[in-house]
C-alpha atoms as a PDB file:
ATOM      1  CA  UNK A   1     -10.860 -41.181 258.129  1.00  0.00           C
ATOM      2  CA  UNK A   2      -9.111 -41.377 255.083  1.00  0.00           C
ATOM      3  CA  UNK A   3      -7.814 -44.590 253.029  1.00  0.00           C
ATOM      4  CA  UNK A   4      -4.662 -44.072 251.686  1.00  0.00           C
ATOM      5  CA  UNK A   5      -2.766 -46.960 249.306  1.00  0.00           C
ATOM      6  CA  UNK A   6       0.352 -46.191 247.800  1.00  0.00           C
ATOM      7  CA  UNK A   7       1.576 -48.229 245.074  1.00  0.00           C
ATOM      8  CA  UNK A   8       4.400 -48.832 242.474  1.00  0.00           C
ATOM      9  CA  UNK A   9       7.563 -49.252 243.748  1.00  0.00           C
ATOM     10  CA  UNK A  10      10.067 -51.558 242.728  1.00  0.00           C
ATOM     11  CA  UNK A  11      13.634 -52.427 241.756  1.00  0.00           C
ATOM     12  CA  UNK A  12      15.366 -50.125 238.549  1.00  0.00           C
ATOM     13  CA  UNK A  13      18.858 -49.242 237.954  1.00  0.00           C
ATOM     14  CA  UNK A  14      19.960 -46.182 238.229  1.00  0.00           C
ATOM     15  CA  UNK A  15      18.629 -43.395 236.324  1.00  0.00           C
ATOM     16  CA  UNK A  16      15.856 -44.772 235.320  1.00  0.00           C
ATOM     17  CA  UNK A  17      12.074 -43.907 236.470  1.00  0.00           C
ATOM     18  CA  UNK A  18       9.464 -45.142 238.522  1.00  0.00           C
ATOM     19  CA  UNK A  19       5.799 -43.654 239.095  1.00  0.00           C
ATOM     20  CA  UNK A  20       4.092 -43.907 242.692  1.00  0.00           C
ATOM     21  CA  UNK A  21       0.525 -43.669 243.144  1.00  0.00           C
ATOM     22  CA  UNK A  22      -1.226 -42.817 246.152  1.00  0.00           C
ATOM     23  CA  UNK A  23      -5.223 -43.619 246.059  1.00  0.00           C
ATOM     24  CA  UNK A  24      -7.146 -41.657 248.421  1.00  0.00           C
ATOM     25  CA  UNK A  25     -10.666 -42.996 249.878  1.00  0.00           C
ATOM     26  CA  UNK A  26     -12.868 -42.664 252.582  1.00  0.00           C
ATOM     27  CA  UNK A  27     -14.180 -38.987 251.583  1.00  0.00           C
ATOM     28  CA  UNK A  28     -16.741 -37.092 249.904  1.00  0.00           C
ATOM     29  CA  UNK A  29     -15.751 -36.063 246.229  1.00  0.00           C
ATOM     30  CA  UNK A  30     -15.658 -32.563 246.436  1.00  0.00           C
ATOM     31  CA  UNK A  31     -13.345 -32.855 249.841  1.00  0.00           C
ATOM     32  CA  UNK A  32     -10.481 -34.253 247.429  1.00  0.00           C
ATOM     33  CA  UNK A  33     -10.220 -30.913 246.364  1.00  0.00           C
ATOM     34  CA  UNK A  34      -9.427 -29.445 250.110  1.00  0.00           C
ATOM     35  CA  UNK A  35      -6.284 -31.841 250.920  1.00  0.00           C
ATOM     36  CA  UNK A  36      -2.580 -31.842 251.139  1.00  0.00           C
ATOM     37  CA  UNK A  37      -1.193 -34.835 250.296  1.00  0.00           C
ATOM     38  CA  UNK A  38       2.376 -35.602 250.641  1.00  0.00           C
ATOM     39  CA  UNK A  39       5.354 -38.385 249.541  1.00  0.00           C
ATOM     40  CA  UNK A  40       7.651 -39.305 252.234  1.00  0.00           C
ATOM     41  CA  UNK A  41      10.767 -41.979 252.436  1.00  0.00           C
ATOM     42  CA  UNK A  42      12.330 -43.579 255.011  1.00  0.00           C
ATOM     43  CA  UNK A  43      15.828 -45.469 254.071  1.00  0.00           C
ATOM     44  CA  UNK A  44      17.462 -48.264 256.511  1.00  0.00           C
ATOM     45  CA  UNK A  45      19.216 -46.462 259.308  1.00  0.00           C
ATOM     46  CA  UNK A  46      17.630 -42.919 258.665  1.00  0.00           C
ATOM     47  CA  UNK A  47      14.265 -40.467 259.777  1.00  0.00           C
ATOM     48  CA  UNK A  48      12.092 -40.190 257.390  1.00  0.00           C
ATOM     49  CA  UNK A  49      12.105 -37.485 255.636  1.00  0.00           C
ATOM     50  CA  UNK A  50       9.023 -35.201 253.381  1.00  0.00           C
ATOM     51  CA  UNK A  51      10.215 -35.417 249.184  1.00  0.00           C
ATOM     52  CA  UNK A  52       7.133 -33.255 247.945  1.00  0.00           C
ATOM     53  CA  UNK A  53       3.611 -32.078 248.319  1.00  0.00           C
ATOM     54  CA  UNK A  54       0.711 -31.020 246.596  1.00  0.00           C
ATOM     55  CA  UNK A  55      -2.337 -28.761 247.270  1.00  0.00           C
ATOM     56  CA  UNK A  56      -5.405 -30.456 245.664  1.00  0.00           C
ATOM     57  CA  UNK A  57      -7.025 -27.212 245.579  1.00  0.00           C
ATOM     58  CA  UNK A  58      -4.563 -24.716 243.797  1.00  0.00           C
ATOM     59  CA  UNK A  59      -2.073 -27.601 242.747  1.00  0.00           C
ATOM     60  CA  UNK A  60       0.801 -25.536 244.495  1.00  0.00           C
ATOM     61  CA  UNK A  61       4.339 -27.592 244.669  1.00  0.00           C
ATOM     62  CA  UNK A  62       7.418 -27.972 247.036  1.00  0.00           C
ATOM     63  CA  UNK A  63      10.182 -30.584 246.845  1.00  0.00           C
ATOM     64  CA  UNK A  64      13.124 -31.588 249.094  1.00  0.00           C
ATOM     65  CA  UNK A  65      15.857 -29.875 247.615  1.00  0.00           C
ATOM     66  CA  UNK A  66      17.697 -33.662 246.422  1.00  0.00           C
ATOM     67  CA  UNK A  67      14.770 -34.363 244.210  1.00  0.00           C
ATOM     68  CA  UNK A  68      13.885 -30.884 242.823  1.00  0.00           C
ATOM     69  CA  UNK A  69      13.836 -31.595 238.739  1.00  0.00           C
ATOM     70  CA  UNK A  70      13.968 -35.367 238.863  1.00  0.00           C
ATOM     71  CA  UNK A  71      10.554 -36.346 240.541  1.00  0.00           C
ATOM     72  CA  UNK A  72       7.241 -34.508 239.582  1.00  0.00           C
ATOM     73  CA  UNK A  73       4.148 -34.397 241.998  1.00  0.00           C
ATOM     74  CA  UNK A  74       0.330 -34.373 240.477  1.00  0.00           C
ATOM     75  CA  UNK A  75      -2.962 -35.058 241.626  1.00  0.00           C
ATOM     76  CA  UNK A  76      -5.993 -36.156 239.714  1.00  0.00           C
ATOM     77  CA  UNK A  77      -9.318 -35.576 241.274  1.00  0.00           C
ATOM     78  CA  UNK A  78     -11.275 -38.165 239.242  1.00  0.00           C
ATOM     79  CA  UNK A  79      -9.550 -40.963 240.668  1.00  0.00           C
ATOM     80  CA  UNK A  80      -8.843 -39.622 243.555  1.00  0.00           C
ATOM     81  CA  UNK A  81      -5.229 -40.111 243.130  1.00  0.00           C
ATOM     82  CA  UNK A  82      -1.718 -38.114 243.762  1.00  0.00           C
ATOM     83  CA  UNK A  83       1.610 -39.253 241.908  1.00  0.00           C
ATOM     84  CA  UNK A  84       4.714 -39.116 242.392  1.00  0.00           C
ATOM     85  CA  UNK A  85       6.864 -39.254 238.702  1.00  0.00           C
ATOM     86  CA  UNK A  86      10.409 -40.039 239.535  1.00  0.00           C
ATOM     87  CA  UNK A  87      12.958 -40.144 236.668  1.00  0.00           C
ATOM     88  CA  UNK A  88      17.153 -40.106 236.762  1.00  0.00           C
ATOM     89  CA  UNK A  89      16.805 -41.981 240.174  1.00  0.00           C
ATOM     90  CA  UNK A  90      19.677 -42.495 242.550  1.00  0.00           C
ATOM     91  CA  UNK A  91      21.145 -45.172 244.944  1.00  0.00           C
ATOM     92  CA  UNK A  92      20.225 -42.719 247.296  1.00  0.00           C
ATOM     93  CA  UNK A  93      16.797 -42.908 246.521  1.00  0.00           C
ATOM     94  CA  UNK A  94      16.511 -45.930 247.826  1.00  0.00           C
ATOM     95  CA  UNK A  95      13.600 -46.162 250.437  1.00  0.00           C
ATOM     96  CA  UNK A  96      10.279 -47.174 251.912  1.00  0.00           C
ATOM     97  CA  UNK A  97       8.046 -44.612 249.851  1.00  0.00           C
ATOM     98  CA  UNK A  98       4.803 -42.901 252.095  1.00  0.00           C
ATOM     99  CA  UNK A  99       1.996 -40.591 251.160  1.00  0.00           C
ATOM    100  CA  UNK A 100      -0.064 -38.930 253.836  1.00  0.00           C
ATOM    101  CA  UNK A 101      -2.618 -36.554 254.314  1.00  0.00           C
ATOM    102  CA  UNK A 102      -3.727 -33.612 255.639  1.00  0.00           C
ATOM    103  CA  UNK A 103      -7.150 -32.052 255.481  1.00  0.00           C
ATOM    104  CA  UNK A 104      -8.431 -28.399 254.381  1.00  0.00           C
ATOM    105  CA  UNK A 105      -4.382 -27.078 255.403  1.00  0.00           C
ATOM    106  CA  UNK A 106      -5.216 -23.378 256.903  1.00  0.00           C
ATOM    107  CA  UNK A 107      -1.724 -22.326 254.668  1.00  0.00           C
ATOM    108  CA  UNK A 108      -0.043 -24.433 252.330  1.00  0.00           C
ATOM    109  CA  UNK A 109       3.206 -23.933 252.426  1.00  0.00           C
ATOM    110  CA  UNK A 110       6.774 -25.889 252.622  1.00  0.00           C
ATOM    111  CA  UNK A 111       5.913 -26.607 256.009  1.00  0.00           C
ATOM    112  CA  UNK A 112       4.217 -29.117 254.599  1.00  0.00           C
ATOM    113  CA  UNK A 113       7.037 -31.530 253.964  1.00  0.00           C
ATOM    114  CA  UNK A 114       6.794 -32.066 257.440  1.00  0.00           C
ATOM    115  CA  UNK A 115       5.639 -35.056 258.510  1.00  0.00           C
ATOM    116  CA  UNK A 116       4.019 -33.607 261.794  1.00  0.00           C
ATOM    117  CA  UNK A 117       1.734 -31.853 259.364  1.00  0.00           C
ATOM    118  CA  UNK A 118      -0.811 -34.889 258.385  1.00  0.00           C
ATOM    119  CA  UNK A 119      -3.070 -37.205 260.075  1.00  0.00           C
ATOM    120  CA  UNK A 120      -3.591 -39.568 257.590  1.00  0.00           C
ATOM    121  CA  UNK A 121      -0.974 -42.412 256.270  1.00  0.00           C
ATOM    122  CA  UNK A 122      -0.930 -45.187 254.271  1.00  0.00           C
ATOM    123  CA  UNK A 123       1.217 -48.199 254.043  1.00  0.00           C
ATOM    124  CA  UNK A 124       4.800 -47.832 252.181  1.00  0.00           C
ATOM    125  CA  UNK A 125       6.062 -49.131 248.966  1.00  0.00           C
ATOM    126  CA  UNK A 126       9.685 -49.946 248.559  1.00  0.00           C
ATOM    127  CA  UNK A 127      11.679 -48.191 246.053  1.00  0.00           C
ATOM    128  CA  UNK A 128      14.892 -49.936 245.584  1.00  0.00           C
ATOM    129  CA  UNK A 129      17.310 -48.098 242.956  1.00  0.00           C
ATOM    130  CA  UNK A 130      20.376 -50.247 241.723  1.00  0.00           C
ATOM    131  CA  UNK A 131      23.970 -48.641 240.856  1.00  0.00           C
END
C-alpha cells in the first residue's frame, strides 16, 4: 500500500500563501510515474470536497472551480512528492487539507476530484486562513 504524509498547513491571513506537500512511499520508483494523486478539504460542518489533481504520468490538471488561478498542483518524481501552491487564500479556505491516491487511473479525467476515485489517504493538515 501506499504511504501518504501531507504536510504544511498552518495559520495566514488572508491572501496570503501556503504550500502543501504530500510525500508518497511504499512503491517502486518507476510506479510514481503511474498515479493520480489528489488534494481534498474538509471544513467544520461540510463533505469534503476534491480541490485538484494531478496525473504523474502526463502531468494533466483539474481544479474545483473556487480555486482555479489561486492554487497550483505539481508533482516531483524524485522525491516522490505532489504540491499543492496556494496563494490569495480565503476564509473560505479554511479546512482539514487531504491528498490521496489512486493507482495506474484507466482515464484521467475530472472525475478524478472525486473522492470515490482513490484508495490511498493520508492524514490531514489544517489550513486555517484568517480575515
Amino acid at each position: 500500500d501506499v504511504q501518504l504524509q501531507a504536510s504544511g498547513g498552518g495559520l495566514v491571513q488572508a491572501g496570503g500563501s501556503l504550500t502543501l506537500s504530500c510525500a508518497a512511499s511504499g512503491f517502486t520508483f518507476d510506479d510514481f510515474d503511474d498515479y493520480a494523486i489528489g488534494w481534498f478539504r474538509q471544513a467544520p460542518g461540510k463533505e469534503r470536497e476534491g480541490v485538484s489533481c494531478i496525473s504523474t504520468s502526463d502531468k494533466t490538471t483539474y481544479y474545483l472551480p473556487s480555486v482555479k488561478g489561486r492554487f497550483t498542483i505539481s508533482s516531483d518524481r524524485v522525491k516522490n512528492t505532489v504540491y499543492l501552491q496556494m496563494s490569495s487564500l480565503k476564509p473560505e479556505d479554511t479546512a482539514v487539507y487531504y491528498c490521496a491516491a489512486h493507482s495506474r487511473p484507466v482515464y484521467f479525467s475530472a472525475a478524478y476530484l472525486s473522492d470515490h476515485k482513490y484508495d490511498d489517504w493520508g492524514r490531514g493538515t489544517l489550513v486555517t486562513v484568517s480575515s
